[in-house]
Every structure is written in C-alpha cells, then in structure tokens.
N, C-alpha and C. Protein backbone atom coordinates (compact mmCIF):
# COMPACT_ATOMS: atom_id res chain seq x y z
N UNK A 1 0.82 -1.17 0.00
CA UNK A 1 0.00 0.00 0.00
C UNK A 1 0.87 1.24 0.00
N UNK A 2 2.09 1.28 0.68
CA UNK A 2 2.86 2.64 0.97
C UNK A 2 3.14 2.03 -0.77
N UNK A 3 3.74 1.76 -1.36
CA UNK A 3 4.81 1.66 -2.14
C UNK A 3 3.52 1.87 -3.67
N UNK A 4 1.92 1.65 -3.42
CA UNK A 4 1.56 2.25 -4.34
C UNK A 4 0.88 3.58 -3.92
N UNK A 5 1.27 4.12 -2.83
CA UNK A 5 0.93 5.18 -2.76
C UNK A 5 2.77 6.07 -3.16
N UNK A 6 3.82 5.75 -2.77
CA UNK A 6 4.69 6.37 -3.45
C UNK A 6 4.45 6.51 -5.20
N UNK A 7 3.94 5.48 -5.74
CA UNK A 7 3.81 5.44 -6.81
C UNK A 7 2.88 6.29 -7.67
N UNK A 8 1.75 6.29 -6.64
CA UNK A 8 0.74 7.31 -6.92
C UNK A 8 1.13 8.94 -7.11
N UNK A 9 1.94 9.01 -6.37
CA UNK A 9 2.86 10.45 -5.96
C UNK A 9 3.51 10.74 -6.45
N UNK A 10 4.46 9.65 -7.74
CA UNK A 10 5.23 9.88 -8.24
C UNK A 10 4.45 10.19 -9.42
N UNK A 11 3.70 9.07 -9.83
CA UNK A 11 3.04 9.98 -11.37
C UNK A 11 2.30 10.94 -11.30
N UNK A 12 1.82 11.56 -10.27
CA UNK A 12 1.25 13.01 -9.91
C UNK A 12 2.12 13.89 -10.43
N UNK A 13 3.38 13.66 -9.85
CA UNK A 13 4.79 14.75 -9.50
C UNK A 13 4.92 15.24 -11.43
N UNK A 14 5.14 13.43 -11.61
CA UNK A 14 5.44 13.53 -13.21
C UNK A 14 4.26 14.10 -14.30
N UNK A 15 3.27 13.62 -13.72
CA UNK A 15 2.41 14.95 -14.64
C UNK A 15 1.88 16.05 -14.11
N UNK A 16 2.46 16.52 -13.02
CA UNK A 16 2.17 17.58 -12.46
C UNK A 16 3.58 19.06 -13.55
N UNK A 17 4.99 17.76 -13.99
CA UNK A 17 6.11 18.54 -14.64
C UNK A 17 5.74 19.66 -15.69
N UNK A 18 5.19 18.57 -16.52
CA UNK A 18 4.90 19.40 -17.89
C UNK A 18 4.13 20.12 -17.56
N UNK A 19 2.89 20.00 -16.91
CA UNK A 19 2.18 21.17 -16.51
C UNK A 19 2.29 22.46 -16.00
N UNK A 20 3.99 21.89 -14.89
CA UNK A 20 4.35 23.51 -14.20
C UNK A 20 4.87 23.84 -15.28
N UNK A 21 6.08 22.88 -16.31
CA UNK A 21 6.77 23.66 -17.47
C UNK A 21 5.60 24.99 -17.90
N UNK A 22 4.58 24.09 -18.38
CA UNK A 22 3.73 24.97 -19.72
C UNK A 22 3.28 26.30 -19.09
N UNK A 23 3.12 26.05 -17.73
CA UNK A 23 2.53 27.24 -17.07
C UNK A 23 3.73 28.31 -16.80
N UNK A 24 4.81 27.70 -16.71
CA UNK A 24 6.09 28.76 -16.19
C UNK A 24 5.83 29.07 -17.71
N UNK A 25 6.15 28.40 -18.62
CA UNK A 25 5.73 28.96 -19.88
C UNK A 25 5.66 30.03 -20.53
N UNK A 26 4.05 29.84 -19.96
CA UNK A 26 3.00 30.63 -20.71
C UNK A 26 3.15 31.70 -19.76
N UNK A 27 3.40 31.65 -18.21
CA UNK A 27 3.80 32.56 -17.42
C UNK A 27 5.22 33.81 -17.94
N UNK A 28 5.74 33.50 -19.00
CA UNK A 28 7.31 33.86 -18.90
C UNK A 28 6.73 34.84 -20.56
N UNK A 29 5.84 33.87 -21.12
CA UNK A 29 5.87 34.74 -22.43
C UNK A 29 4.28 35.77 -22.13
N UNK A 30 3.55 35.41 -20.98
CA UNK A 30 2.76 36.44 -21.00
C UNK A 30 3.08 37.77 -19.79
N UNK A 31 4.37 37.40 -19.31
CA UNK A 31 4.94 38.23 -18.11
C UNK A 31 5.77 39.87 -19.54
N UNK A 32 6.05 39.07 -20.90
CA UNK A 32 6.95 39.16 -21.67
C UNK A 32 6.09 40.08 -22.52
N UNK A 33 4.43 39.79 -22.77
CA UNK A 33 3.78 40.22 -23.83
C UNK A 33 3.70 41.54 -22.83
N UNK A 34 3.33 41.68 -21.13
CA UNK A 34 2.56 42.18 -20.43
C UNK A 34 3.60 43.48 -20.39
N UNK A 35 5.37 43.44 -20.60
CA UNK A 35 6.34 43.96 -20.25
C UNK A 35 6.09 44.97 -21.49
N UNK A 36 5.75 44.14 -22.74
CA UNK A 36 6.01 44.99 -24.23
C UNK A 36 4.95 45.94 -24.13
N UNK A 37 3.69 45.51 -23.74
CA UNK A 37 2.76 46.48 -23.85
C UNK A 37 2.83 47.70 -22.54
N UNK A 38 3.06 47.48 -21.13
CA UNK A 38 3.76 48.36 -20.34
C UNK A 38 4.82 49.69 -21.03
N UNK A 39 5.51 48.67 -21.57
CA UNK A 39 6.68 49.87 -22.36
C UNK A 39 6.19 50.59 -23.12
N UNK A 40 5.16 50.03 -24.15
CA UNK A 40 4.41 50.83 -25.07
C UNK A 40 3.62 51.75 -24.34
N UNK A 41 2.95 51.26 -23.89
CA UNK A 41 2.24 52.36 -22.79
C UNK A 41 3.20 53.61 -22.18
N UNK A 42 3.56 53.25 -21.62
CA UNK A 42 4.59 54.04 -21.18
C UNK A 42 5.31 54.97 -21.97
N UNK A 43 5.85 54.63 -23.33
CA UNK A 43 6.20 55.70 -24.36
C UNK A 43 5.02 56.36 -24.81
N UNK A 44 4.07 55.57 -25.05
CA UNK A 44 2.55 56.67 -25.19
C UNK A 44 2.47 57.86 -24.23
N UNK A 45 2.37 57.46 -22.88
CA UNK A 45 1.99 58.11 -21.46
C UNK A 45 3.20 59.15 -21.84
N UNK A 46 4.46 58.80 -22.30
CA UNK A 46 5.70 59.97 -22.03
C UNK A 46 5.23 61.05 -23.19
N UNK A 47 4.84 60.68 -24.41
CA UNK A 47 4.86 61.29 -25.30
C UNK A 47 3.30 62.22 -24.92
N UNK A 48 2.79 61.93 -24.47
CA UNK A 48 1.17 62.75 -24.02
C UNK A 48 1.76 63.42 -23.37
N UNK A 49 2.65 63.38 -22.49
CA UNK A 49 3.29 64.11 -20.76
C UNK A 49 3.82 65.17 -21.78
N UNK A 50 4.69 64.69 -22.34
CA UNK A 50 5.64 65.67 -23.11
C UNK A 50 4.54 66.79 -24.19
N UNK A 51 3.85 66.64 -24.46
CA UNK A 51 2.95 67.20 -25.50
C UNK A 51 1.64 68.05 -24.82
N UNK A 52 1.83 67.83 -23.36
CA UNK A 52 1.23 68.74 -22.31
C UNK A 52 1.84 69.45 -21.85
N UNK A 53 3.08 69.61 -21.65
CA UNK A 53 4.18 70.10 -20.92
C UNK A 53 4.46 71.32 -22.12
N UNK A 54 4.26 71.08 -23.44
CA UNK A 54 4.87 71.69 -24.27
C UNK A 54 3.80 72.80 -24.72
N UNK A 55 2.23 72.05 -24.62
CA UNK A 55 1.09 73.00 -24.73
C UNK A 55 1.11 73.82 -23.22
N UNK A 56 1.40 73.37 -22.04
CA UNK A 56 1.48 74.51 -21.21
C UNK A 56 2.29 75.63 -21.13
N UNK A 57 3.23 75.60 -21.84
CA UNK A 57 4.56 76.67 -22.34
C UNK A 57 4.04 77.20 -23.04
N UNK A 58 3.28 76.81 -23.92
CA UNK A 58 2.94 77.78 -25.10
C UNK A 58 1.62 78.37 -24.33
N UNK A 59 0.94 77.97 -23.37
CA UNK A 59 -0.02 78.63 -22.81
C UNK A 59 0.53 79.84 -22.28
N UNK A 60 1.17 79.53 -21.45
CA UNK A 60 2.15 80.70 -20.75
C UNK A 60 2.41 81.43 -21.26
N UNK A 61 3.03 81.50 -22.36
CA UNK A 61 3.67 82.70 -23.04
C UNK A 61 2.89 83.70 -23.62
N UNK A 62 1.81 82.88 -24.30
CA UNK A 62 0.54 83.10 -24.74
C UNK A 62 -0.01 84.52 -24.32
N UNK A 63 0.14 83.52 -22.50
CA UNK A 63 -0.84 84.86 -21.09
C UNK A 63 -0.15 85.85 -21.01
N UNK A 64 1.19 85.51 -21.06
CA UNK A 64 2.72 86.80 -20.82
C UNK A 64 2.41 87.18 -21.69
N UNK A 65 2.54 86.84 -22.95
CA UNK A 65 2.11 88.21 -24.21
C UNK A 65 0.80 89.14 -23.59
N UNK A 66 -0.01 88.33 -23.80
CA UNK A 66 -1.34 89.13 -23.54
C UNK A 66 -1.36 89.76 -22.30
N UNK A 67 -0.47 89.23 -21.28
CA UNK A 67 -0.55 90.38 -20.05
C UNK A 67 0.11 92.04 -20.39
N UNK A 68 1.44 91.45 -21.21
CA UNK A 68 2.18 92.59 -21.54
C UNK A 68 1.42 93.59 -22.78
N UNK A 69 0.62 93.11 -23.66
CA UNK A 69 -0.40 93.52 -24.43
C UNK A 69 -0.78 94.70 -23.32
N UNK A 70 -1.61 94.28 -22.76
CA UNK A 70 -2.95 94.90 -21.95
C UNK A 70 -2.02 95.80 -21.14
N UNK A 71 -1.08 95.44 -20.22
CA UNK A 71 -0.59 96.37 -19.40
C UNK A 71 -0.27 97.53 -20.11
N UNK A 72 0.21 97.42 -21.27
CA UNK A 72 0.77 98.38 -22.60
C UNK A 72 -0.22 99.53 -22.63
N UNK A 73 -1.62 98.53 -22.88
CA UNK A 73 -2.52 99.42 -23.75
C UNK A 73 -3.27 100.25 -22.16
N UNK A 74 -3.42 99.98 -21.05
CA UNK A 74 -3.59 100.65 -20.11
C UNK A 74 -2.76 101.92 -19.98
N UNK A 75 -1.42 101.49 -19.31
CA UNK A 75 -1.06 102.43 -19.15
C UNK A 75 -0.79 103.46 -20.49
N UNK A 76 -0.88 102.90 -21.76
CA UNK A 76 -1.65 103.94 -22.76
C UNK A 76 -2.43 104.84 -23.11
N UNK A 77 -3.58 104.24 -22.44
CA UNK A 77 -4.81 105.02 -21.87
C UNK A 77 -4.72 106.17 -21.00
N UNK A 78 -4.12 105.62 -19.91
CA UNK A 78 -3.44 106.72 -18.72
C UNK A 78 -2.88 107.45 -18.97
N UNK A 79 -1.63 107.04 -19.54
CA UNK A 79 -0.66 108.22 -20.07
C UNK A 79 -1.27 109.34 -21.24
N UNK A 80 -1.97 109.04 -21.92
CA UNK A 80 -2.79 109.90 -22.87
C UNK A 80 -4.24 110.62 -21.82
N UNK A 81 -4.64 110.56 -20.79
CA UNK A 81 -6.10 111.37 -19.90
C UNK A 81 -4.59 112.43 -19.23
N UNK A 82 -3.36 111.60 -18.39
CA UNK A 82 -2.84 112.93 -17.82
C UNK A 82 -1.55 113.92 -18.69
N UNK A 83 -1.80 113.45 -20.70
CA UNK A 83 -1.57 114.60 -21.38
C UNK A 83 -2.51 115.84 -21.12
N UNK A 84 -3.84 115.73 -20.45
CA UNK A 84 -4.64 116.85 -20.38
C UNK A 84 -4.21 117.30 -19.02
N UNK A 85 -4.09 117.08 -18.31
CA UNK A 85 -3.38 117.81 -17.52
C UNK A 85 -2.21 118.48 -17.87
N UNK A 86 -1.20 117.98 -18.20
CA UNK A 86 -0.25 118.48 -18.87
C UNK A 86 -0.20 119.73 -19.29
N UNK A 87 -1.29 119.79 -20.55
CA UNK A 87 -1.78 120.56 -21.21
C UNK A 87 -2.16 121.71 -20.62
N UNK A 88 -3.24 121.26 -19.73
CA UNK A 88 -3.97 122.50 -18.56
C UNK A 88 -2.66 123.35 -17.75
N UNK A 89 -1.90 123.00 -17.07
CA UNK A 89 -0.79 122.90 -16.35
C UNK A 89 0.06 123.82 -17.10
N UNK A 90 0.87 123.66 -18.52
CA UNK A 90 1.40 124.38 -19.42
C UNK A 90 0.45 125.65 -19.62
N UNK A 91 -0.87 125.71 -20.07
CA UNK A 91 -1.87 126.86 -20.19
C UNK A 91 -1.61 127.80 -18.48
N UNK A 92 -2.14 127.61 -17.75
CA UNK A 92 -1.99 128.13 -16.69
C UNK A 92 -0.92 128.99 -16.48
N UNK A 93 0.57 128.43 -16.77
CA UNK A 93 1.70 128.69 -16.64
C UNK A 93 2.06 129.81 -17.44
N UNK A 94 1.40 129.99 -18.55
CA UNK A 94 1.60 130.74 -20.01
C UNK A 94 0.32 131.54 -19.47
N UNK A 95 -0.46 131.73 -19.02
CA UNK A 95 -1.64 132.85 -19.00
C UNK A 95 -1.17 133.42 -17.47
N UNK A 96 -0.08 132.95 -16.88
CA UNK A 96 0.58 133.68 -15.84
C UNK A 96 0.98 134.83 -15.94
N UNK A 97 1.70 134.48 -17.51
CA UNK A 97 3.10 135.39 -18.07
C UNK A 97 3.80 135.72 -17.27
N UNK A 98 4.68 136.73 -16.94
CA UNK A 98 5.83 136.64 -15.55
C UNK A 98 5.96 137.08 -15.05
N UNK A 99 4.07 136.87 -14.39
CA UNK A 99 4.21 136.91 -13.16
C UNK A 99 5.25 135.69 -12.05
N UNK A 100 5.21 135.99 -10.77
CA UNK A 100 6.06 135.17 -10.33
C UNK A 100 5.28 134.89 -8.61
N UNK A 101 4.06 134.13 -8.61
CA UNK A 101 3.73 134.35 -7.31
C UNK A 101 3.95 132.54 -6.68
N UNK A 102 3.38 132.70 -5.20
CA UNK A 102 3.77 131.00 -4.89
C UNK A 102 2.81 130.22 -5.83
N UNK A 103 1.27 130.66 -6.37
CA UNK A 103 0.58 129.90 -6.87
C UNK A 103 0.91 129.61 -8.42
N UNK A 104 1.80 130.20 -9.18
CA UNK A 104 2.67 130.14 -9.85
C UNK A 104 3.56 129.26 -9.71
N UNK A 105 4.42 129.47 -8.79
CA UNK A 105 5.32 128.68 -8.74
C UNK A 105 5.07 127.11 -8.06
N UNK A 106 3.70 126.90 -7.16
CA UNK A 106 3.24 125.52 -7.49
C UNK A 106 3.17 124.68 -8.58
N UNK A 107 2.24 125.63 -9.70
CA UNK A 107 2.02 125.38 -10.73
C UNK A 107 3.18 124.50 -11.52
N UNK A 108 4.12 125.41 -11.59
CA UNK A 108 5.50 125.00 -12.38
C UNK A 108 5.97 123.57 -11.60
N UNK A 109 6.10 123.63 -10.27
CA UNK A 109 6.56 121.91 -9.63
C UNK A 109 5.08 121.20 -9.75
N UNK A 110 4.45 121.37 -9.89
CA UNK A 110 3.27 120.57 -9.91
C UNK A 110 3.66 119.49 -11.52
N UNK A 111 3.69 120.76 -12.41
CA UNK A 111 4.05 120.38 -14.11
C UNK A 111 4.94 119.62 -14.14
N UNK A 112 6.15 120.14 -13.25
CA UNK A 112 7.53 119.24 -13.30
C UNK A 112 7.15 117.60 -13.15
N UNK A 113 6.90 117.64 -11.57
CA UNK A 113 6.47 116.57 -10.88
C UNK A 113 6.21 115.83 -11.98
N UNK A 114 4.59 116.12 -12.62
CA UNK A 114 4.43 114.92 -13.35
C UNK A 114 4.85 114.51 -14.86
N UNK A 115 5.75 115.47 -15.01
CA UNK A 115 5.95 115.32 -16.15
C UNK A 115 7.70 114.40 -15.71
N UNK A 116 8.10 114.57 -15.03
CA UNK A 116 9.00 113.68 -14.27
C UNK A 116 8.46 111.85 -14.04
N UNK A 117 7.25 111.83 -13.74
CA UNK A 117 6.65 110.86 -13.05
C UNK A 117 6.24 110.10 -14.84
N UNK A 118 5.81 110.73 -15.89
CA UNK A 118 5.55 110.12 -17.05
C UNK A 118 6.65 109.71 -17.13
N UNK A 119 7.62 110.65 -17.30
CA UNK A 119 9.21 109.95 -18.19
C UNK A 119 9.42 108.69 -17.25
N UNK A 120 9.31 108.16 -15.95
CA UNK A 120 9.54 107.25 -15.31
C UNK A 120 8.80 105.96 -15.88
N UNK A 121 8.06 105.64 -16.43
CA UNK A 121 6.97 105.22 -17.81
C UNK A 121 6.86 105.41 -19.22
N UNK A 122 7.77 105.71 -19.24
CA UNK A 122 8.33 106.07 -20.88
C UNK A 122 7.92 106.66 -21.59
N UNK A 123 7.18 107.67 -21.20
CA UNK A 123 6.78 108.85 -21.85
C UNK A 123 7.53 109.65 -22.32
N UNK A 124 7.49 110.37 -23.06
CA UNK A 124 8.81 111.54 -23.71
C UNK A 124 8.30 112.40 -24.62
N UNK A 125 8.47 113.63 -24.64
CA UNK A 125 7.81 114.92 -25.46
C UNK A 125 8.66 114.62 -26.91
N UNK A 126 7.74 114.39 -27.63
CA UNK A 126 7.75 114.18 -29.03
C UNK A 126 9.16 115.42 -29.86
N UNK A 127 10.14 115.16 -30.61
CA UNK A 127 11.19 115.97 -30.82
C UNK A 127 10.17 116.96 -31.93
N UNK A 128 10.42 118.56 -31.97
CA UNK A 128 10.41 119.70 -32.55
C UNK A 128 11.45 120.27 -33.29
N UNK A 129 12.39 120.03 -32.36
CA UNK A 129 13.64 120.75 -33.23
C UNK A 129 13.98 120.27 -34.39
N UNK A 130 13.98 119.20 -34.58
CA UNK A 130 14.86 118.75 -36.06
C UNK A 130 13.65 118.93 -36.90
N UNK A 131 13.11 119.59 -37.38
CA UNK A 131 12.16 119.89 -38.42
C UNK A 131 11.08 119.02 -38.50
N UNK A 132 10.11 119.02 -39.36
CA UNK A 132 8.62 118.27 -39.33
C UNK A 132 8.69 117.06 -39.67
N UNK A 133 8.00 115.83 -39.07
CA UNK A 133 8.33 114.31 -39.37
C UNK A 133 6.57 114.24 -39.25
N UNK A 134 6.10 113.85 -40.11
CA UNK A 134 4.96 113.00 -40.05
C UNK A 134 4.71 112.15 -39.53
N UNK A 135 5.77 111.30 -38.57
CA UNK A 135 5.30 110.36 -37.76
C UNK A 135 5.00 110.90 -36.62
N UNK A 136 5.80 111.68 -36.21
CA UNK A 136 5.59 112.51 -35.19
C UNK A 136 4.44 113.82 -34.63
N UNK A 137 4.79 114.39 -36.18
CA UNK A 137 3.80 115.51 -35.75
C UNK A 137 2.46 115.69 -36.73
N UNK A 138 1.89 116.60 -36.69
CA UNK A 138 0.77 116.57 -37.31
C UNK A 138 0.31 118.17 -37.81
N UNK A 139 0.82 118.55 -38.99
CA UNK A 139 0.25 119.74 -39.15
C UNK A 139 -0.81 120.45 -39.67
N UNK A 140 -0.94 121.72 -38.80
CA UNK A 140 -2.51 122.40 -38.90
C UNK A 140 -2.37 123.43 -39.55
N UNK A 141 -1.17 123.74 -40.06
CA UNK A 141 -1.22 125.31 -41.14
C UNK A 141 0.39 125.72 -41.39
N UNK A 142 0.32 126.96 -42.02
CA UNK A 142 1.42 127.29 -42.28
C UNK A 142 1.69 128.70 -41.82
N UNK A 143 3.17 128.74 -40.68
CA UNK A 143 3.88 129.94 -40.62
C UNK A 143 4.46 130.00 -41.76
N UNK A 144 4.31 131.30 -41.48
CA UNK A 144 5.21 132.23 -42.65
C UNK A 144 6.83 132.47 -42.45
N UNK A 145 6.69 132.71 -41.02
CA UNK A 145 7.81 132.67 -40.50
C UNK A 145 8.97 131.72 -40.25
N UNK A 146 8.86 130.65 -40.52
CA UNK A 146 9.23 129.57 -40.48
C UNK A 146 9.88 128.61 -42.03
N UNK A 147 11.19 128.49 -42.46
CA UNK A 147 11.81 127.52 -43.37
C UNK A 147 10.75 126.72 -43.77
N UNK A 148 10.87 126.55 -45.27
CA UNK A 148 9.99 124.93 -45.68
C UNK A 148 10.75 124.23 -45.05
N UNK A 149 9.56 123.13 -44.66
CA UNK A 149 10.41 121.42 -44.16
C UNK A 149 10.10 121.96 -42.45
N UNK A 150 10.32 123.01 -41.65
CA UNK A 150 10.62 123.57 -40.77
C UNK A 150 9.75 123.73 -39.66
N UNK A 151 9.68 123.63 -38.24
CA UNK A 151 8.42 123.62 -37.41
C UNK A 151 8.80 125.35 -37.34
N UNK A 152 7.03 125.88 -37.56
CA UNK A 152 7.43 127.12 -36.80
C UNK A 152 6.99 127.73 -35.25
N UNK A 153 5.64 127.06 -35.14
CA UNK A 153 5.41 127.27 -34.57
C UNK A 153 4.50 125.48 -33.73
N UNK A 154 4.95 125.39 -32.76
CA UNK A 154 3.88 124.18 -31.42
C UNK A 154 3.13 124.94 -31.46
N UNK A 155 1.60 124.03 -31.20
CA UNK A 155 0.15 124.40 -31.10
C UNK A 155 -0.07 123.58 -29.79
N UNK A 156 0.39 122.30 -30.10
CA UNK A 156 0.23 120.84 -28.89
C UNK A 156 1.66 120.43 -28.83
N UNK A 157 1.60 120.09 -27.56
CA UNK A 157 2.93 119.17 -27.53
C UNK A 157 2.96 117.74 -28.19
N UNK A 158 3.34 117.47 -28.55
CA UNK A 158 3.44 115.60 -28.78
C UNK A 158 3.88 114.85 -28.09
N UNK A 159 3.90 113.79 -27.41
CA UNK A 159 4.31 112.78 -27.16
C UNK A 159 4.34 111.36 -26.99
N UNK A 160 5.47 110.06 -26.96
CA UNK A 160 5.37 108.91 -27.59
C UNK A 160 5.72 108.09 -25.87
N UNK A 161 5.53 106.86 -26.05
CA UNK A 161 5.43 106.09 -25.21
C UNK A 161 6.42 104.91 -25.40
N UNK A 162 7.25 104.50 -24.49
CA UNK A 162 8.37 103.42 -25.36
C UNK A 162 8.52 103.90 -26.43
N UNK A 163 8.74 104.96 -27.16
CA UNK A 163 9.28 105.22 -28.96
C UNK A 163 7.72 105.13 -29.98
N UNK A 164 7.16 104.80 -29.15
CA UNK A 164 5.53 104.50 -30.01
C UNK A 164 4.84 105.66 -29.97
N UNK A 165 4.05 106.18 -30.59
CA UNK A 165 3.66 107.62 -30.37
C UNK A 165 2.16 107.57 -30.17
N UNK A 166 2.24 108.33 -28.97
CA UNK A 166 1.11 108.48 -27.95
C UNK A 166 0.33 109.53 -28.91
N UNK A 167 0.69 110.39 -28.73
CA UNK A 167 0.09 112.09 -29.12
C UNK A 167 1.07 112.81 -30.34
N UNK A 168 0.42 113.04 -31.51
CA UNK A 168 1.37 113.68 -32.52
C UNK A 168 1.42 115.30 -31.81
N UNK A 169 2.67 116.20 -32.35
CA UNK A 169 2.38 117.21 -32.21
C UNK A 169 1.90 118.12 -33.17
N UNK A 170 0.84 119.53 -32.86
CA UNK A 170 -0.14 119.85 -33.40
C UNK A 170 0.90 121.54 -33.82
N UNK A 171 1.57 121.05 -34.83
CA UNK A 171 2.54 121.95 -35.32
C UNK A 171 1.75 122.88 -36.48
N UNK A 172 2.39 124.06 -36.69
CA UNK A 172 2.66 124.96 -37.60
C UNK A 172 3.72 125.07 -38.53
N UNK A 173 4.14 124.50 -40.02
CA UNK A 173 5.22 124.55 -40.71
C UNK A 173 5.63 125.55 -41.95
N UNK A 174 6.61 125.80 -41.91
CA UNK A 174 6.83 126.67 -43.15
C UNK A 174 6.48 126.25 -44.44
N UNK A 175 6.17 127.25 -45.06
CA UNK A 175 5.89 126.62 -46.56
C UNK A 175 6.51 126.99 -47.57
C-alpha cells in the first residue's frame, strides 16, 4: 500500500512537470507580452506628458504676451487722460506770463512733478527741433515765419510712449 501510494505520488509529481513547465511557460511569455505592452504604454503616457508640458509653455507665453499687451494698452490710456493735464498745467503757466507768485510757482513743480513721473513710464515729449516728421507731428497750417520742411510754430505738444507715439504734435510749418 505505501509503495503504491509512493507510486501514486510519483506519477502526480510527473504529470504535475509538464504542466508547471507549460505554465512557467506561458507565465514567462505572458509576463513578456505584459512587459512589451507596459513599455508601449509608457512611451505613449511619455509622449502625451511631453505634448502637455509643451502646450502649457505655449499657454504661458501666450498669457505673458497678452498680459504685456494689456498692461501696454492701459497704461496707454493713462498716459494719454494725464496729457490733459499736462496741457492745462502748461496753459496756466503761459496765461501767468511773468508773473512770479507762490501759486505760480506751485504750478511750475506741480508740471515738473508729473511730467518727471511720465518719463519714469516712458513717456517723452515728441522731438520739434529737427524739423517736421509726419510720424511725429501733425500739421494744422502754415507759418510764414518759419523755413519749408521747418516747425514754426507748437500748437500741442506731442508725445510717444516706449518710442511709439502716444500724441502727434499739433505743429505749424513753413511753406
């Protein structure tokens, strides 16, 4: 009885072999299929990562443009409402004539001040001296007094923003 129960145990063992073979097997080439498609996956997953990573950069820059856009065109806005001051400020100063009192002489640091406080913002009074430029200025008639080509006379001041021009000036040229 022991010796057919060893026997029993033994042809178990023996067809139990091929069976673990086929299963280590099929275990080894589906551990193998499971590895290839992982990897594939995985270069998929990198290449999506990478192709998000690359659309969020371009988002970004996108917003940075458009922030720097807008901040532009604001303080554009601004800088062109306190040309009227400016303006007012210069009038005042000129319907003084020379006289010389403290409310006068507010006037004049008041003008300074902000005309100090633009240039800190890149504001800058549009050039006169070197004769008439159409990008710059804008003319409303003709002195007599004044060279062809030639400013003779400011009406408005002009001025540009970063080199971009805010306000032409409202010149008089020779003819």
């Amino acid at each position: 009885m022991a010796t057919e129960h060893n026997q029993d145990v033994q042809d178990l063992e023996q067809a139990a072999e091929p069976e673990a073979k086929t299963q280590a097997e099929v275990s080894v080439e589906d551990l193998q299929a499971t590895i290839t498609n992982l990897e594939e996956s995985l270069k998929l997953e990198k290449a999506r990562t990478a192709n998000a990573v690359y659309e969020a950069q371009k988002s970004v820059e996108r917003i940075q443009r458009e922030a720097e856009k807008h901040k532009e065109t604001v303080l554009e806005k601004f800088a062109k409402e306190l040309l009227d001051s400016v303006d007012n400020l210069e009038r005042a100063i000129a319907a003084a004539g020379e006289e010389e009192s403290a409310v006068v002489e507010g006037v004049k640091l008041t003008l300074k001040s902000l005309l100090t406080t633009l240039e800190k913002f890149g504001v800058a009074e549009a050039d006169t001296a070197n004769g008439f430029n159409a990008d710059l200025h804008q003319a409303v008639g003709i002195d007599p007094n004044a060279k062809a080509g030639q400013i003779g006379t400011v009406l408005q001041k002009g001025y540009t923003l970063n080199s971009r021009l805010l306000r032409p000036a409202m010149v008089m040229v020779g003819g």
